[in-house]
PDB file of N, CA and C in Angstrom:
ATOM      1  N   UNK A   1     -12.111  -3.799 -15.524  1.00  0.00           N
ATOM      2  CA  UNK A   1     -12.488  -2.681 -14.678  1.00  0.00           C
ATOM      3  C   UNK A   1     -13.419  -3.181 -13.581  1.00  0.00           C
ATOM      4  N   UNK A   2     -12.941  -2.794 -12.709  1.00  0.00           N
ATOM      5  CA  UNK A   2     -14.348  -3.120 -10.967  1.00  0.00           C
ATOM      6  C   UNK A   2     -15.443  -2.482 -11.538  1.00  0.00           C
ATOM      7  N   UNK A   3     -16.457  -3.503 -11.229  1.00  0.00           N
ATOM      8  CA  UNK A   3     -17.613  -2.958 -11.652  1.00  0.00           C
ATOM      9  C   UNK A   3     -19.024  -2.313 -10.579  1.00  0.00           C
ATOM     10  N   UNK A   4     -18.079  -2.432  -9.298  1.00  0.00           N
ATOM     11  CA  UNK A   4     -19.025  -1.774  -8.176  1.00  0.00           C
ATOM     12  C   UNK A   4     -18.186  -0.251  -8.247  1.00  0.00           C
ATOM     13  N   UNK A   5     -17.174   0.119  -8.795  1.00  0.00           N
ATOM     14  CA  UNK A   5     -16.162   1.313  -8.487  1.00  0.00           C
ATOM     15  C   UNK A   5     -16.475   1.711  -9.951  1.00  0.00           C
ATOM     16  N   UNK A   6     -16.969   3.006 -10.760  1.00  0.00           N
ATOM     17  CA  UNK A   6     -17.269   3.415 -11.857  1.00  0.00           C
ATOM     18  C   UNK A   6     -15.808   4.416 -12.262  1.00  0.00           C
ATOM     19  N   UNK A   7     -14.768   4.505 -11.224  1.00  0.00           N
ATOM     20  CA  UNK A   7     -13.906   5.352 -11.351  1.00  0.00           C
ATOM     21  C   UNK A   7     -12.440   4.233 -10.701  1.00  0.00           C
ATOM     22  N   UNK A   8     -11.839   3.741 -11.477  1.00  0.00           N
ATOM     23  CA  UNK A   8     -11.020   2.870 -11.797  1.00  0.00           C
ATOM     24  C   UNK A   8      -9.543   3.310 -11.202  1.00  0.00           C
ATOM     25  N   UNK A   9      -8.948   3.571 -10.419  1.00  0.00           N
ATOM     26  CA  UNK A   9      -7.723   3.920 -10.456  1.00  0.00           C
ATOM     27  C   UNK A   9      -6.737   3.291  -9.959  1.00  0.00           C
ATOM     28  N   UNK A  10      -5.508   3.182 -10.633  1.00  0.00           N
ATOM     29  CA  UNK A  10      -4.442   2.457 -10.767  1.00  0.00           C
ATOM     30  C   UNK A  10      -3.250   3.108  -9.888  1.00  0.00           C
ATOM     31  N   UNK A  11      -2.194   3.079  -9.488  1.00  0.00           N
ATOM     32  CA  UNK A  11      -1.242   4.101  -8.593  1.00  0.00           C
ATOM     33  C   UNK A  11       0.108   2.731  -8.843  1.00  0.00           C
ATOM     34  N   UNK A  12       0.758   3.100  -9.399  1.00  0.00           N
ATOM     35  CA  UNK A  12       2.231   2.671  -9.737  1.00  0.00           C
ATOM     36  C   UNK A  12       3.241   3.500  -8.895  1.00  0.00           C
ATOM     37  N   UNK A  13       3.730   2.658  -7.992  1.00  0.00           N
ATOM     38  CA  UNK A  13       5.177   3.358  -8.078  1.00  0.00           C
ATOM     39  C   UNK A  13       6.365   2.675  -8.061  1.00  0.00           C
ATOM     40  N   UNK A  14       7.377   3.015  -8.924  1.00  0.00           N
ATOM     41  CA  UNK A  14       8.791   2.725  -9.588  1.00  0.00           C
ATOM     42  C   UNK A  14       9.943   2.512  -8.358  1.00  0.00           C
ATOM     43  N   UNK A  15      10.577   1.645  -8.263  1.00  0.00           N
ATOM     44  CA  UNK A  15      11.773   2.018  -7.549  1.00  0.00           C
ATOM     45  C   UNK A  15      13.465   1.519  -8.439  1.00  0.00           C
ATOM     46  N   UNK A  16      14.196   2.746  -7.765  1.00  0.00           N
ATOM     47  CA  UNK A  16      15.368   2.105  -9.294  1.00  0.00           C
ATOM     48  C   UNK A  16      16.287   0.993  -8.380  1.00  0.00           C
ATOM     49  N   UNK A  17      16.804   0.505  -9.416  1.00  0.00           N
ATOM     50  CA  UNK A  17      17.526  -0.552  -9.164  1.00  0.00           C
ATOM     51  C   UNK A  17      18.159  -0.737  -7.917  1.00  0.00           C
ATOM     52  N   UNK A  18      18.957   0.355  -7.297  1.00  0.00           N
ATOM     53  CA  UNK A  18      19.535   0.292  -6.266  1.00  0.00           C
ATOM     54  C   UNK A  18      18.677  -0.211  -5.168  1.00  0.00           C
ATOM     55  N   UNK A  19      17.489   0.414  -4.995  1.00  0.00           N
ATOM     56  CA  UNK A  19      16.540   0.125  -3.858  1.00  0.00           C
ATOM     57  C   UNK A  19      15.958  -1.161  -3.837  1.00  0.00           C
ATOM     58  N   UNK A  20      15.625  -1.674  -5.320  1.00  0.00           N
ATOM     59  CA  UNK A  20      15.495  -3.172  -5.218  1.00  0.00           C
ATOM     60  C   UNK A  20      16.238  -3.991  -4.503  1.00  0.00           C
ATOM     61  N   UNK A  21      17.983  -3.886  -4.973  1.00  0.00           N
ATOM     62  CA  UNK A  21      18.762  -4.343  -4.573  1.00  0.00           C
ATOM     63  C   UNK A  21      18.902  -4.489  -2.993  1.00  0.00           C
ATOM     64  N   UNK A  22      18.663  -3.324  -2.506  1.00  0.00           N
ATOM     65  CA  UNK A  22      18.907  -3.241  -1.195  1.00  0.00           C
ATOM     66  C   UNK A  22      17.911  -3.971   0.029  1.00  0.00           C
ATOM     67  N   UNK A  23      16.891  -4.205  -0.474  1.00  0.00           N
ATOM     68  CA  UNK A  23      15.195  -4.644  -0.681  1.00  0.00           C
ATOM     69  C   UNK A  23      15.605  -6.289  -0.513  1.00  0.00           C
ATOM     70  N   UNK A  24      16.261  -7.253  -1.837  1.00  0.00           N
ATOM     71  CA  UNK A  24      16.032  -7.936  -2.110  1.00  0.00           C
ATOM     72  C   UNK A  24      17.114  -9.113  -1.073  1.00  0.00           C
ATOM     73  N   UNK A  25      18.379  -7.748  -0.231  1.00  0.00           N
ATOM     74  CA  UNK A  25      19.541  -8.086   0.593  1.00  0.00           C
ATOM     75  C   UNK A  25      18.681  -8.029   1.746  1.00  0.00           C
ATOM     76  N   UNK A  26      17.549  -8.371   1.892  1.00  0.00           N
ATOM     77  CA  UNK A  26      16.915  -7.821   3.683  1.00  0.00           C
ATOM     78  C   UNK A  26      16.542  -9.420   3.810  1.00  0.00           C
ATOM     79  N   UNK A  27      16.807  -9.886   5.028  1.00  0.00           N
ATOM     80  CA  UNK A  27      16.110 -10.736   5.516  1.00  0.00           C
ATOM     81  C   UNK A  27      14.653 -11.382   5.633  1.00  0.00           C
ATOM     82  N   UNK A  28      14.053 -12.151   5.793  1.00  0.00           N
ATOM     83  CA  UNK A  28      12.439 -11.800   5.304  1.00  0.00           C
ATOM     84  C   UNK A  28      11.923 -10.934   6.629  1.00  0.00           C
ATOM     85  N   UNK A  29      12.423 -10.946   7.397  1.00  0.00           N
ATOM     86  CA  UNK A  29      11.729 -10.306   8.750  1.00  0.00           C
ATOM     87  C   UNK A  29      12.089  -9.187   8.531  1.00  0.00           C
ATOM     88  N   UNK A  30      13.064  -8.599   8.149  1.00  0.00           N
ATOM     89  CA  UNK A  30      13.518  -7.394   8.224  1.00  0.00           C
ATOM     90  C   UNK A  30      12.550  -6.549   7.121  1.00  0.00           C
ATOM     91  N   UNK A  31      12.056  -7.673   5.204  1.00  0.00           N
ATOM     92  CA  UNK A  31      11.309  -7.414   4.471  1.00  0.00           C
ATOM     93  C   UNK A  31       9.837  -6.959   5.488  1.00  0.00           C
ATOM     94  N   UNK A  32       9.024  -7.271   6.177  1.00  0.00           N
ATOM     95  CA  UNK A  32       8.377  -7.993   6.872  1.00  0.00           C
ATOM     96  C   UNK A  32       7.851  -6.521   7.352  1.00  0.00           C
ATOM     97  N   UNK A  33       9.382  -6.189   8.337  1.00  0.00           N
ATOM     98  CA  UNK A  33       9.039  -4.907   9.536  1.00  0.00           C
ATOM     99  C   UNK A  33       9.141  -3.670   8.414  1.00  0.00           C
ATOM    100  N   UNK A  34       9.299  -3.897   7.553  1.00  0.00           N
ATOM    101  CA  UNK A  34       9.598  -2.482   6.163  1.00  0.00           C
ATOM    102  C   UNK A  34       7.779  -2.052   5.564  1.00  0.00           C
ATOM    103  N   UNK A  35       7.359  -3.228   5.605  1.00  0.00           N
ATOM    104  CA  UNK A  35       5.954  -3.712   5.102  1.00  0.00           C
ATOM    105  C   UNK A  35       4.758  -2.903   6.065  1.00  0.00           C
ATOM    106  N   UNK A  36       5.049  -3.713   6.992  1.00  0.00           N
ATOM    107  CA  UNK A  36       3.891  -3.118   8.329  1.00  0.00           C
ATOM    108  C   UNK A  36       4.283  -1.601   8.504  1.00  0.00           C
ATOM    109  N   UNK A  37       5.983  -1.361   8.208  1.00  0.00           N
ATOM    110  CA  UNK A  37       5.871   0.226   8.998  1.00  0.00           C
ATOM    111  C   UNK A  37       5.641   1.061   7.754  1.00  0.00           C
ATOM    112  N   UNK A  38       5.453   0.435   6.439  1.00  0.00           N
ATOM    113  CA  UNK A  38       5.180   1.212   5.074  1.00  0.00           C
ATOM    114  C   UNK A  38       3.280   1.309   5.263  1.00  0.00           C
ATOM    115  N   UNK A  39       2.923   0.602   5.409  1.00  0.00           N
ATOM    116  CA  UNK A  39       1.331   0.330   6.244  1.00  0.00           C
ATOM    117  C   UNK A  39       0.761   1.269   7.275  1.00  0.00           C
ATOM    118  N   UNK A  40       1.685   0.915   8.083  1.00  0.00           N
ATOM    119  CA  UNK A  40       0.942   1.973   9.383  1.00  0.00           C
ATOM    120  C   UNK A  40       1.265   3.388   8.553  1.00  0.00           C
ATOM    121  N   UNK A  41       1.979   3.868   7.709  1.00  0.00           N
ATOM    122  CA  UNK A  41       2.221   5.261   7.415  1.00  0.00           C
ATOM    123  C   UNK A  41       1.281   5.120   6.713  1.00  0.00           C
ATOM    124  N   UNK A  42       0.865   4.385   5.744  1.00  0.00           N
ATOM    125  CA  UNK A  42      -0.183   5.281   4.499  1.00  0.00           C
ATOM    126  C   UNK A  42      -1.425   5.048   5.224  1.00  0.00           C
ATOM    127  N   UNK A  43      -1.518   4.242   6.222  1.00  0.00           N
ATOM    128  CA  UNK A  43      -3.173   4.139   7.056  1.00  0.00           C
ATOM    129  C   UNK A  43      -3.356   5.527   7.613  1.00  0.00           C
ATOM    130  N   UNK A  44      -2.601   5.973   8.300  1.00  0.00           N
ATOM    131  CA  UNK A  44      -2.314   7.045   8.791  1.00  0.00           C
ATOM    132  C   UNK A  44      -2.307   8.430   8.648  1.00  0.00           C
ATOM    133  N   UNK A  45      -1.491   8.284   7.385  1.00  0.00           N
ATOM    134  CA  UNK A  45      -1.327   9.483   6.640  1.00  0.00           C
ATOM    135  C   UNK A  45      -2.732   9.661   5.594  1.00  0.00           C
ATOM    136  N   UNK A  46      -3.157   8.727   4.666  1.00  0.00           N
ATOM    137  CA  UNK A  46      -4.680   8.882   4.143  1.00  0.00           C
ATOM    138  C   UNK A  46      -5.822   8.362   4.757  1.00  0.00           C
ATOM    139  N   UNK A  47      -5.862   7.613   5.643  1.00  0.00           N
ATOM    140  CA  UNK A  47      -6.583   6.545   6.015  1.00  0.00           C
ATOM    141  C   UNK A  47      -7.431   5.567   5.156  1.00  0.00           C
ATOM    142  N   UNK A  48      -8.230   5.207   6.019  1.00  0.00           N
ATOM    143  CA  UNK A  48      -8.668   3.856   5.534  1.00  0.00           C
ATOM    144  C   UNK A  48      -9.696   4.031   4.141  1.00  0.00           C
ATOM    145  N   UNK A  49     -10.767   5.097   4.613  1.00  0.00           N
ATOM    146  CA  UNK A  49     -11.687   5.409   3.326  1.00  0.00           C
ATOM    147  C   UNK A  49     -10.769   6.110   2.231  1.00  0.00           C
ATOM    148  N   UNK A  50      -9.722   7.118   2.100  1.00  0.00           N
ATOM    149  CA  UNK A  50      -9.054   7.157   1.003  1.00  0.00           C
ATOM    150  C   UNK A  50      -8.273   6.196   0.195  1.00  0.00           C
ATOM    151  N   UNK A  51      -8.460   4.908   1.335  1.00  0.00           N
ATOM    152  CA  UNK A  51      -7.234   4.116   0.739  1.00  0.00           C
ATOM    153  C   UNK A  51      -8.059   3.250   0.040  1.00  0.00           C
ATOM    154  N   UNK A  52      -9.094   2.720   0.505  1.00  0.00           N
ATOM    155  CA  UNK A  52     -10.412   2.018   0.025  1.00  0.00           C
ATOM    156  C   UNK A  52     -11.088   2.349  -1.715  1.00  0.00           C
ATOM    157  N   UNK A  53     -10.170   3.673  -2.332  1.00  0.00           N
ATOM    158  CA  UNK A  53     -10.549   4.138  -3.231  1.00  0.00           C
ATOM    159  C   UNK A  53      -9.460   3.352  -4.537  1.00  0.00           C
ATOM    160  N   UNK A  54      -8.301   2.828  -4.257  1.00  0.00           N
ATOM    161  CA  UNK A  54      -7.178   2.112  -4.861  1.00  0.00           C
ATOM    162  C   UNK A  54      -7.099   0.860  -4.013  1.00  0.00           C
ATOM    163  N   UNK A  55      -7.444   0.674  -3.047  1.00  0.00           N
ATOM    164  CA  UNK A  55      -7.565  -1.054  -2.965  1.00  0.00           C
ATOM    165  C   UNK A  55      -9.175  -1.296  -2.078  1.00  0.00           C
ATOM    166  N   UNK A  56      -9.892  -2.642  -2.527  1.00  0.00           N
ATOM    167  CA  UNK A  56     -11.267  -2.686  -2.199  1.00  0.00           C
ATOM    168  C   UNK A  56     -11.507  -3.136  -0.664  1.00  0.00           C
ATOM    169  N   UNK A  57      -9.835  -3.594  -0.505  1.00  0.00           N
ATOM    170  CA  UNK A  57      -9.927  -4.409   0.904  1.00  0.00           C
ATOM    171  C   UNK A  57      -9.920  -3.537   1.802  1.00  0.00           C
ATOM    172  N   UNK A  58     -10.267  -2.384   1.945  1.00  0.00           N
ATOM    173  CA  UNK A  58     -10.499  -1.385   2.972  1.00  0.00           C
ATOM    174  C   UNK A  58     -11.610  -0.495   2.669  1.00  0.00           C
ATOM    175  N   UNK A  59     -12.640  -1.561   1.986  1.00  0.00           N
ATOM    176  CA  UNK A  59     -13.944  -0.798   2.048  1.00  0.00           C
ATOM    177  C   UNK A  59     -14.915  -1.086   3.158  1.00  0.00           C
ATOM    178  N   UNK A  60     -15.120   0.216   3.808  1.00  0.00           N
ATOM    179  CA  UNK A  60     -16.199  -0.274   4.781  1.00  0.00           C
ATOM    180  C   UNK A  60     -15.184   0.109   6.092  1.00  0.00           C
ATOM    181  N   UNK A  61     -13.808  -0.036   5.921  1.00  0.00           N
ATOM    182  CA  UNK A  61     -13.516  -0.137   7.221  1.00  0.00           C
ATOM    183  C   UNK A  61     -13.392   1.862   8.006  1.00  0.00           C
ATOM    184  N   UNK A  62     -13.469   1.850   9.067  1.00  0.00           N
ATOM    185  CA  UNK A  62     -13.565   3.113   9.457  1.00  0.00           C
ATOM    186  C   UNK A  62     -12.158   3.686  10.033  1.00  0.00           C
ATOM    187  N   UNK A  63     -12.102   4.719   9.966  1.00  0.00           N
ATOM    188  CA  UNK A  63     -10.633   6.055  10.767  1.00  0.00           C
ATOM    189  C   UNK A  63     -10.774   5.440  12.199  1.00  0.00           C
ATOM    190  N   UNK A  64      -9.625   5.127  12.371  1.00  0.00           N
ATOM    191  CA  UNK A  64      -9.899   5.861  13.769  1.00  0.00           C
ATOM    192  C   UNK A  64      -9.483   6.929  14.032  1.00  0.00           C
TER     193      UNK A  64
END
């Protein structure tokens, strides 16, 4: 358990087989541009201090 974070949380998500598959047929660049534009949405959509709450590497950083 992080021991600067007293509230621990984990966030799994599943994808079924097909999507792997389809995932695993992408080019790495194509992997690449899937990544950054999966990124800019959750920066976006929660930003940075909600996101900072499930990963540490966005502590501190601010909204714009």
């Amino acid at each position: 358990m992080d021991t600067k974070n007293k509230h621990h949380i984990e966030i799994v998500y599943t994808f079924p087989k097909d999507k792997l598959d389809e995932f695993k047929d992408m080019s790495v660049r194509q992997r690449l541009m899937w990544l950054e534009e999966a990124n800019l949405f959750i920066n976006k959509t929660i930003g940075f201090k909600k996101r900072a709450i499930t990963d540490t590497r966005f502590e501190g950083i601010e909204d714009r």
